[in-house]
PDB file of N, CA and C in Angstrom:
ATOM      1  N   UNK A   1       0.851  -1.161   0.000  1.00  0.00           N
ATOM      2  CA  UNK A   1       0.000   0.000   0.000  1.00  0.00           C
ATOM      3  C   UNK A   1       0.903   1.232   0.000  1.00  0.00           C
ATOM      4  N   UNK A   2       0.333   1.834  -0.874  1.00  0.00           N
ATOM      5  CA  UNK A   2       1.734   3.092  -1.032  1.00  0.00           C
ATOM      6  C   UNK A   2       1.295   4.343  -0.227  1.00  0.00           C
ATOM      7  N   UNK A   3       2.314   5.146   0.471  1.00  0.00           N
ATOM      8  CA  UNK A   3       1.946   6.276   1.599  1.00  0.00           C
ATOM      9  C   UNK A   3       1.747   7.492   0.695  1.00  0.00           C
ATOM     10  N   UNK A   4       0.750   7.979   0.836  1.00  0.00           N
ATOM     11  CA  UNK A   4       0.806   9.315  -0.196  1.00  0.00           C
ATOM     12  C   UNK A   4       2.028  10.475   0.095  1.00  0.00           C
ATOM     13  N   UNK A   5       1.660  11.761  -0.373  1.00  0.00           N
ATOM     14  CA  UNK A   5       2.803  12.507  -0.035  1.00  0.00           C
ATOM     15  C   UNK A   5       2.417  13.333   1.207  1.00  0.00           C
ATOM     16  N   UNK A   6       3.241  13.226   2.592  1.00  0.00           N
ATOM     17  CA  UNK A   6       2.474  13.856   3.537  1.00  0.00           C
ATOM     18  C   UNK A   6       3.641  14.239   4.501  1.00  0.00           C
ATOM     19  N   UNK A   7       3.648  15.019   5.126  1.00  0.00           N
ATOM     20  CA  UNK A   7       4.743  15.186   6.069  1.00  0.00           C
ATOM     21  C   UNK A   7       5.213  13.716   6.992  1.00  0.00           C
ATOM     22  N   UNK A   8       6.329  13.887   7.566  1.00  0.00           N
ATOM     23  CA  UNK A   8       6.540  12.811   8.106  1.00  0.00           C
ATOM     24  C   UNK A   8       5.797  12.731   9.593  1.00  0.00           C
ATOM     25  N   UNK A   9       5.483  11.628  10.152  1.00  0.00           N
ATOM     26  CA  UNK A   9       4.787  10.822  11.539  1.00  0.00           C
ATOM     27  C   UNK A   9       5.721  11.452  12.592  1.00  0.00           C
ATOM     28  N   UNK A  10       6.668  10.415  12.379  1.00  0.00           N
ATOM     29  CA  UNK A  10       7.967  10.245  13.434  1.00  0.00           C
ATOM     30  C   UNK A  10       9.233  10.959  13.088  1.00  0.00           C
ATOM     31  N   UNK A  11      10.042  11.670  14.127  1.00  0.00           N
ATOM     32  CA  UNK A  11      11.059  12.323  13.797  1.00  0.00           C
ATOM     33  C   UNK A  11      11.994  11.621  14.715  1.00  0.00           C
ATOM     34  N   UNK A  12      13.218  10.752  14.675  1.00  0.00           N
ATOM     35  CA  UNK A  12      13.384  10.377  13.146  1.00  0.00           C
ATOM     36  C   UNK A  12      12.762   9.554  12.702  1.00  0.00           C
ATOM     37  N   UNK A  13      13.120   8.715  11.598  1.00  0.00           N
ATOM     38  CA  UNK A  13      11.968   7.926  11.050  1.00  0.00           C
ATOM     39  C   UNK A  13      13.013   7.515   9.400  1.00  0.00           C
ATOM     40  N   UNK A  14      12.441   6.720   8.881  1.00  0.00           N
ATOM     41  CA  UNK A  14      12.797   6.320   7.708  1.00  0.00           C
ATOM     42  C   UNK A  14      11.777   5.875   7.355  1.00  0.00           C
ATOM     43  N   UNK A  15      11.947   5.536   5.434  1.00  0.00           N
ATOM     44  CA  UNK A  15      10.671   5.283   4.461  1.00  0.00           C
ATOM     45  C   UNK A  15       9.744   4.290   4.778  1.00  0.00           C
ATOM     46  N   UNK A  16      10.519   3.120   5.374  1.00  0.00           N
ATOM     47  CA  UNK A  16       9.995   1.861   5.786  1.00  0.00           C
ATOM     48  C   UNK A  16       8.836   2.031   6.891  1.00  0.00           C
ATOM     49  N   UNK A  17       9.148   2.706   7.899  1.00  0.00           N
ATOM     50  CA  UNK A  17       8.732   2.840   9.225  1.00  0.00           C
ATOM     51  C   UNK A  17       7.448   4.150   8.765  1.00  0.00           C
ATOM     52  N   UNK A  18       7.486   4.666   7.733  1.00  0.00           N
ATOM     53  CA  UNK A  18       6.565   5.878   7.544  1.00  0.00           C
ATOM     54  C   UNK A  18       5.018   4.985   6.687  1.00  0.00           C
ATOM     55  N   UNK A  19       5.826   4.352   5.787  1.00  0.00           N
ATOM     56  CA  UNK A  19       5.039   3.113   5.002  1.00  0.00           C
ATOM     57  C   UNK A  19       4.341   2.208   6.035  1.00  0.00           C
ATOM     58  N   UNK A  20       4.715   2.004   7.050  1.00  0.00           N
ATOM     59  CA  UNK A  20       3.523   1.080   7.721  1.00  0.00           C
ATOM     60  C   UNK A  20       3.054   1.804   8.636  1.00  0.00           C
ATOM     61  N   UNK A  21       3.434   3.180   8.870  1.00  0.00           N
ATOM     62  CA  UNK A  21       2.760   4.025   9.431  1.00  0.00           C
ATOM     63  C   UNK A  21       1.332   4.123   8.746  1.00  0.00           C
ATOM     64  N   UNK A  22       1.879   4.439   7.421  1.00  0.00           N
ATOM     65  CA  UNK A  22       0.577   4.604   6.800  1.00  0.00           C
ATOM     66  C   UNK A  22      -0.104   4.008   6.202  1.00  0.00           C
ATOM     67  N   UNK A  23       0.107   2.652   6.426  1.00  0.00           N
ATOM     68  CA  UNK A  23      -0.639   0.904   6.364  1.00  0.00           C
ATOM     69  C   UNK A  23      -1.764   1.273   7.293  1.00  0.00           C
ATOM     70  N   UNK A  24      -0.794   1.199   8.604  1.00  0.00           N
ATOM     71  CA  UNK A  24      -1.689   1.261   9.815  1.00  0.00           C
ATOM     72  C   UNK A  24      -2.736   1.961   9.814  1.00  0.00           C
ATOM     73  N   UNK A  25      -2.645   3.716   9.014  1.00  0.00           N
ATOM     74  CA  UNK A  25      -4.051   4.439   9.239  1.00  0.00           C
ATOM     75  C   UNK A  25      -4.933   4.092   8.605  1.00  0.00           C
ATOM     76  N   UNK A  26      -4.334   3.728   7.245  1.00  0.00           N
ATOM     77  CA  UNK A  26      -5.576   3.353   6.144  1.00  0.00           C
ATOM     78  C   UNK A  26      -6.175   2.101   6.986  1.00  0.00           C
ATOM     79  N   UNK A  27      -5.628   1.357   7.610  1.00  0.00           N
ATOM     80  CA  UNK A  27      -6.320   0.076   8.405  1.00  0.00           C
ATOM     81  C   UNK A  27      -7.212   0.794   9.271  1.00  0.00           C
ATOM     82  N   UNK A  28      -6.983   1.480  10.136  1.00  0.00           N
ATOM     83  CA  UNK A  28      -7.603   2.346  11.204  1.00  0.00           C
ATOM     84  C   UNK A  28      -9.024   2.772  10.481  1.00  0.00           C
ATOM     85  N   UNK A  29      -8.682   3.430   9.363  1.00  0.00           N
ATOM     86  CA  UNK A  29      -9.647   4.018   8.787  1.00  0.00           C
ATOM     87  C   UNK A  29     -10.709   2.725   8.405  1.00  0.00           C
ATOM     88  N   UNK A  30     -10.082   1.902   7.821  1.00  0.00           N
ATOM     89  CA  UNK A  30     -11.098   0.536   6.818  1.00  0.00           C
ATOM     90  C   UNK A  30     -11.590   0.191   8.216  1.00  0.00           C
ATOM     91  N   UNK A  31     -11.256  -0.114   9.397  1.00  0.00           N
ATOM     92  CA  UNK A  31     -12.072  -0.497  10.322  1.00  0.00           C
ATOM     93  C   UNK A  31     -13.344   0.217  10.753  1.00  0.00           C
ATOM     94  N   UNK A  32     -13.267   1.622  11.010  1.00  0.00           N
ATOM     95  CA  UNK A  32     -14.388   2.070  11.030  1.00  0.00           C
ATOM     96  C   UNK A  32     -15.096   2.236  10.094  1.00  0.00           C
ATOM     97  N   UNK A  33     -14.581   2.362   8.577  1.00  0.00           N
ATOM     98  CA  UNK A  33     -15.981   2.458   7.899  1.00  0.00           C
ATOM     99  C   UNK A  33     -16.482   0.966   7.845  1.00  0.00           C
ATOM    100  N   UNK A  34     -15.881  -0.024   8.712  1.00  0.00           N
ATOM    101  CA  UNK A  34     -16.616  -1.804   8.274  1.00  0.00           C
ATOM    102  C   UNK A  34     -17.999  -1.545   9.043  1.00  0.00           C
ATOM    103  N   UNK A  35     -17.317  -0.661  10.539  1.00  0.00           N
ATOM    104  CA  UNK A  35     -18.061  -0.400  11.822  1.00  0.00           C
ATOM    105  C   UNK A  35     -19.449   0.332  11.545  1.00  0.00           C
ATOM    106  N   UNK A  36     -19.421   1.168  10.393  1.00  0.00           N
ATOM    107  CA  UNK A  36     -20.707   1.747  10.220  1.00  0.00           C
ATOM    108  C   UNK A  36     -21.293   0.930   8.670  1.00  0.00           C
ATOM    109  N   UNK A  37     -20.367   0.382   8.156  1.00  0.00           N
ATOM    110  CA  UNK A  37     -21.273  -0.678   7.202  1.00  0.00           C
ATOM    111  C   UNK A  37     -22.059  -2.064   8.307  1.00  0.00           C
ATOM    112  N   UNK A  38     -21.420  -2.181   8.857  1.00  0.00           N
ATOM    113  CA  UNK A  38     -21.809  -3.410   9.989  1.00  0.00           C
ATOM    114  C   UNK A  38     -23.253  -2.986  10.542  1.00  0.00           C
ATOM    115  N   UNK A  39     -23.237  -1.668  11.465  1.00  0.00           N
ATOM    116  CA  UNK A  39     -24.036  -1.006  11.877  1.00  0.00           C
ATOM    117  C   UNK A  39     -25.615  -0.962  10.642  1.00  0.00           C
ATOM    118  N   UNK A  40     -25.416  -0.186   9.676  1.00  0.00           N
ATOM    119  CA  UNK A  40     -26.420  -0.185   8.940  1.00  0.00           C
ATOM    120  C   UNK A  40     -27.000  -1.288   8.206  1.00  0.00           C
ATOM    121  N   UNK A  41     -25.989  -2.844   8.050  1.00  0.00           N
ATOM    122  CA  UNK A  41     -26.501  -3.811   7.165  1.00  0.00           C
ATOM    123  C   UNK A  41     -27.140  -4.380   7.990  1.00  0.00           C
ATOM    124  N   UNK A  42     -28.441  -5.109   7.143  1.00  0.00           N
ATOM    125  CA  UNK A  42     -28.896  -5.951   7.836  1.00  0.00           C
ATOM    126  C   UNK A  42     -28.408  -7.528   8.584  1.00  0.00           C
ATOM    127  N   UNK A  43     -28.435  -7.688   9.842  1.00  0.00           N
ATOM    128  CA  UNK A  43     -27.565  -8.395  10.427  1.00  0.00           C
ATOM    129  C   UNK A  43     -27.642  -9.921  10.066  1.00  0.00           C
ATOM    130  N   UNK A  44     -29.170 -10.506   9.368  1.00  0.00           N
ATOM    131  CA  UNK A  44     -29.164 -11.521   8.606  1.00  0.00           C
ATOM    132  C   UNK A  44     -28.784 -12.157   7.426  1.00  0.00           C
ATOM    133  N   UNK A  45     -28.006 -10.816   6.385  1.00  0.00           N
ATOM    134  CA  UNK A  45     -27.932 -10.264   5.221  1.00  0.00           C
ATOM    135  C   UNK A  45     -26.607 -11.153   5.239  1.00  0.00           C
ATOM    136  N   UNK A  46     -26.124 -11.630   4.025  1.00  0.00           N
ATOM    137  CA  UNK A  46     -24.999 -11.921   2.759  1.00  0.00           C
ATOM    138  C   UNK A  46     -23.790 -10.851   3.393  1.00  0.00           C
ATOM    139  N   UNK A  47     -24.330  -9.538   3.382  1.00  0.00           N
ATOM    140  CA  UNK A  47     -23.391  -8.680   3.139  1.00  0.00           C
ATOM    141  C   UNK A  47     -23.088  -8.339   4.281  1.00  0.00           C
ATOM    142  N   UNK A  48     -23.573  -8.632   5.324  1.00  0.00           N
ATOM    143  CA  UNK A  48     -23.456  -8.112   6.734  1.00  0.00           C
ATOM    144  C   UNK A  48     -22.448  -9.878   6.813  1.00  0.00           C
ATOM    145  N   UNK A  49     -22.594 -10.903   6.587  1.00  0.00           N
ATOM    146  CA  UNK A  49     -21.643 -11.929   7.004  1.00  0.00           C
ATOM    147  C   UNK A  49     -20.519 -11.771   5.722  1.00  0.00           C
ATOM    148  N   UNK A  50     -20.201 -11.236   4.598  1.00  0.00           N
ATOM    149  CA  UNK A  50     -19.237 -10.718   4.620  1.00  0.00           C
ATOM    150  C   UNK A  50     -18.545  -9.763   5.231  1.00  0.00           C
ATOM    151  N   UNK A  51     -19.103  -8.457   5.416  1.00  0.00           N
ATOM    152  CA  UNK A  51     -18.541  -7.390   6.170  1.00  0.00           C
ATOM    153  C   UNK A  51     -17.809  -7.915   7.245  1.00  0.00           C
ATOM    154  N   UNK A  52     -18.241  -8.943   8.203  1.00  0.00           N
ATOM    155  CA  UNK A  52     -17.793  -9.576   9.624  1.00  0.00           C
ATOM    156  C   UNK A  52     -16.541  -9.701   8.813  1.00  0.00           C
ATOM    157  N   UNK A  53     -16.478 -10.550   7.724  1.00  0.00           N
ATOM    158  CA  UNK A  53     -15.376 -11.426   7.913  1.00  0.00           C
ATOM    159  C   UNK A  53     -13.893 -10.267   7.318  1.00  0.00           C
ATOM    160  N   UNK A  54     -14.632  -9.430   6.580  1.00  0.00           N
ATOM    161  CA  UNK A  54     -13.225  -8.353   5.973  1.00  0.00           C
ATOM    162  C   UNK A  54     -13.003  -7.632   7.697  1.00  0.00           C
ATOM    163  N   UNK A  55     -14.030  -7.050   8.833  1.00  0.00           N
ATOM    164  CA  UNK A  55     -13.830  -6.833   9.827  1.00  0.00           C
ATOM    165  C   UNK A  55     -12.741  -7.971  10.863  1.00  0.00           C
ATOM    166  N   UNK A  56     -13.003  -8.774  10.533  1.00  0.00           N
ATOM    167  CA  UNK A  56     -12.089  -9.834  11.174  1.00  0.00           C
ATOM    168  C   UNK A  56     -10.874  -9.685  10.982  1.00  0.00           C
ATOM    169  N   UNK A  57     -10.693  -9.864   9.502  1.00  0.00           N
ATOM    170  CA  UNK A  57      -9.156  -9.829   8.770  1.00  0.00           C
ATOM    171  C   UNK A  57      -8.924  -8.338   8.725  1.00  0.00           C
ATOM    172  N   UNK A  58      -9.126  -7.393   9.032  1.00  0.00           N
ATOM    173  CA  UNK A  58      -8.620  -5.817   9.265  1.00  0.00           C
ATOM    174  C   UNK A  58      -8.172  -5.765  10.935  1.00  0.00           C
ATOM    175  N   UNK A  59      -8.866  -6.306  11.607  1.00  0.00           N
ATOM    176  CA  UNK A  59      -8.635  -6.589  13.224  1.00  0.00           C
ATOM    177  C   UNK A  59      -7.084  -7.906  13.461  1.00  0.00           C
ATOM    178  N   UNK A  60      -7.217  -8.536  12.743  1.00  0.00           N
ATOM    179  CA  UNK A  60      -6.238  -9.429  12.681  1.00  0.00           C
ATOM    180  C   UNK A  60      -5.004  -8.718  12.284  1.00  0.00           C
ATOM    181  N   UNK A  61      -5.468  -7.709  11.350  1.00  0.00           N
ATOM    182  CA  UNK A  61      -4.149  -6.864  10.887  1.00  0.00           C
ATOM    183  C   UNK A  61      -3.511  -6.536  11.742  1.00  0.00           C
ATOM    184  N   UNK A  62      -4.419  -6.063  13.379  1.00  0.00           N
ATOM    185  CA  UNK A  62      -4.029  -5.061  14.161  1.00  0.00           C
ATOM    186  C   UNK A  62      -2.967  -5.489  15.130  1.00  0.00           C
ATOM    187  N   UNK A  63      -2.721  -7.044  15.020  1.00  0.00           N
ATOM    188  CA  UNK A  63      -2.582  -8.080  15.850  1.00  0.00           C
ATOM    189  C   UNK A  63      -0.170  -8.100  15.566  1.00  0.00           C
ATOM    190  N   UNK A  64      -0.521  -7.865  14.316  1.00  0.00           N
ATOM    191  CA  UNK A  64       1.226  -8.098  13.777  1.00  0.00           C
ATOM    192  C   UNK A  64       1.551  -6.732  13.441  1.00  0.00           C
ATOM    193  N   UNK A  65       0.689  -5.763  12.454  1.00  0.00           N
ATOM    194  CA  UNK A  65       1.239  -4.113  12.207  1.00  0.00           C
ATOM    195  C   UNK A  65       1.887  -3.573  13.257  1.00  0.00           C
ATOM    196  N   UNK A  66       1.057  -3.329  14.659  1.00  0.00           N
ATOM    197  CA  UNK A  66       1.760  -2.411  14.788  1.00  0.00           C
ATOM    198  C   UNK A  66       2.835  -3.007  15.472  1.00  0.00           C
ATOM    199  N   UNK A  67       3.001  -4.549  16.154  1.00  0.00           N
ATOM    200  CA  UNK A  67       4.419  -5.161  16.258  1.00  0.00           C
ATOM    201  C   UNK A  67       5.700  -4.777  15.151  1.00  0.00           C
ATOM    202  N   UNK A  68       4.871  -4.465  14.019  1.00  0.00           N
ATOM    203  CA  UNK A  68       5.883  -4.077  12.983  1.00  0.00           C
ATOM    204  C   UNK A  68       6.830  -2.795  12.808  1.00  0.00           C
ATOM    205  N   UNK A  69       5.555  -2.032  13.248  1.00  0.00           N
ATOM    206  CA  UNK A  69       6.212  -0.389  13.563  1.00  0.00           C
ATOM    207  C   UNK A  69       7.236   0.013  14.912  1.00  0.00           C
ATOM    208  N   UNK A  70       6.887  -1.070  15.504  1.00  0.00           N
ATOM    209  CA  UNK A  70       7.244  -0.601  17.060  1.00  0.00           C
ATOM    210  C   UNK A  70       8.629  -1.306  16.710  1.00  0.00           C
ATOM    211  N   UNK A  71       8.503  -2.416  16.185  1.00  0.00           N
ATOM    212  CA  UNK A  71       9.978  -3.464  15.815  1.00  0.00           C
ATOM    213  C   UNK A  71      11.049  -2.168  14.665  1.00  0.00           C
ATOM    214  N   UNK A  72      10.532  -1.515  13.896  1.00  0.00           N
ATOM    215  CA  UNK A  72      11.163  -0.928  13.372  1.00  0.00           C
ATOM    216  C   UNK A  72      11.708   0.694  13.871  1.00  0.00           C
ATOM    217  N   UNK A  73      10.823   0.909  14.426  1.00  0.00           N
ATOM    218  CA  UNK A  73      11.046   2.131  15.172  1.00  0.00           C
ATOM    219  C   UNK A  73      12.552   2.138  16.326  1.00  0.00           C
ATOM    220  N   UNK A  74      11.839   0.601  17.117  1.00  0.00           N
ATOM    221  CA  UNK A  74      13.553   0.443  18.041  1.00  0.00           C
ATOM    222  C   UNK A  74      14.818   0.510  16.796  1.00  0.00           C
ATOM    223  N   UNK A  75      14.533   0.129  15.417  1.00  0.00           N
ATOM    224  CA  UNK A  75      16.031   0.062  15.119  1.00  0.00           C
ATOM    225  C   UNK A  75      16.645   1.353  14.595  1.00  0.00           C
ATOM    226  N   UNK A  76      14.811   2.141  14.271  1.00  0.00           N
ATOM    227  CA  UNK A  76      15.355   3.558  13.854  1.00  0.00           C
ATOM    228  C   UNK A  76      16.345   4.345  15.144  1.00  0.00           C
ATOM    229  N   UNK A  77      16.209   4.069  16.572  1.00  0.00           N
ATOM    230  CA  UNK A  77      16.043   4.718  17.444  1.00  0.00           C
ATOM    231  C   UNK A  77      17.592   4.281  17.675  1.00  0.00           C
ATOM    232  N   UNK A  78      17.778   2.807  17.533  1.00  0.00           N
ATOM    233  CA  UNK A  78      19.226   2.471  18.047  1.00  0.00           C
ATOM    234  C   UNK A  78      19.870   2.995  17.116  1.00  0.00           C
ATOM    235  N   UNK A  79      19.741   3.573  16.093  1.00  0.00           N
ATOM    236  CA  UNK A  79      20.592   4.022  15.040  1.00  0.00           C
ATOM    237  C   UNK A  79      21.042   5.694  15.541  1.00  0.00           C
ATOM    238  N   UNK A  80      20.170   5.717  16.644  1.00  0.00           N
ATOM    239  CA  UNK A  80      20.637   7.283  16.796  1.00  0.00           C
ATOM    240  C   UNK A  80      22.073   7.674  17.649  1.00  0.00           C
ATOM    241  N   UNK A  81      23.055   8.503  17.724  1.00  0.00           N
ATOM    242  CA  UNK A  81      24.143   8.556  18.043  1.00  0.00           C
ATOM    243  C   UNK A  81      23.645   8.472  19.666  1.00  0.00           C
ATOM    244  N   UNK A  82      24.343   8.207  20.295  1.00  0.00           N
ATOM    245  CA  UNK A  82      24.309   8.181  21.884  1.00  0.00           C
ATOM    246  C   UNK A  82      24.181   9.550  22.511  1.00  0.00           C
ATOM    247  N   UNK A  83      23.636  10.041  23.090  1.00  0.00           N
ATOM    248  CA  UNK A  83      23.302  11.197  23.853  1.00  0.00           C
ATOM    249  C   UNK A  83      24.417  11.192  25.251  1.00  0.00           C
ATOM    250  N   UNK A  84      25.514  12.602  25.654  1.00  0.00           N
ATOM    251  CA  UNK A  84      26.392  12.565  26.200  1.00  0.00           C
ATOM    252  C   UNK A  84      25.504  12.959  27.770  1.00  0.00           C
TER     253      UNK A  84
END
């Protein structure tokens, strides 16, 4: 998923760590609009037992991403010169 053009998150930070930054929101975001498709479909409906299941697998996302950011962030961080 490609990060549009936007100022940077984290200072410091690199491309990698900005890119699943902005995995993560677009996820953030797809979750709530599942939350108000969920909300309005009918709960017996086709489309309401799909919706669950893309809601599932967007929640599952939530489970390894941000392990991902946080894993990359420590290496941005150890990369920084030592503070005297």
């Amino acid at each position: 998923m490609a990060v549009q053009s936007r100022s940077k998150v984290l200072n410091p930070t690199n491309d990698f760590l900005e890119s699943l930054l902005g995995e993560f929101e677009a996820e953030c975001r797809r979750v709530l609009q599942l939350i108000e498709q969920l909300k309005k479909a009918d709960p017996e409906s086709e489309l309401h037992e799909d919706l669950e299941g893309d809601f599932f697998a967007s929640l599952q996302r939530f489970t390894w991403l941000p392990k991902d950011i946080l894993r990359e962030w420590d290496k941005v961080i150890a990369r920084l010169p030592e503070e005297d």
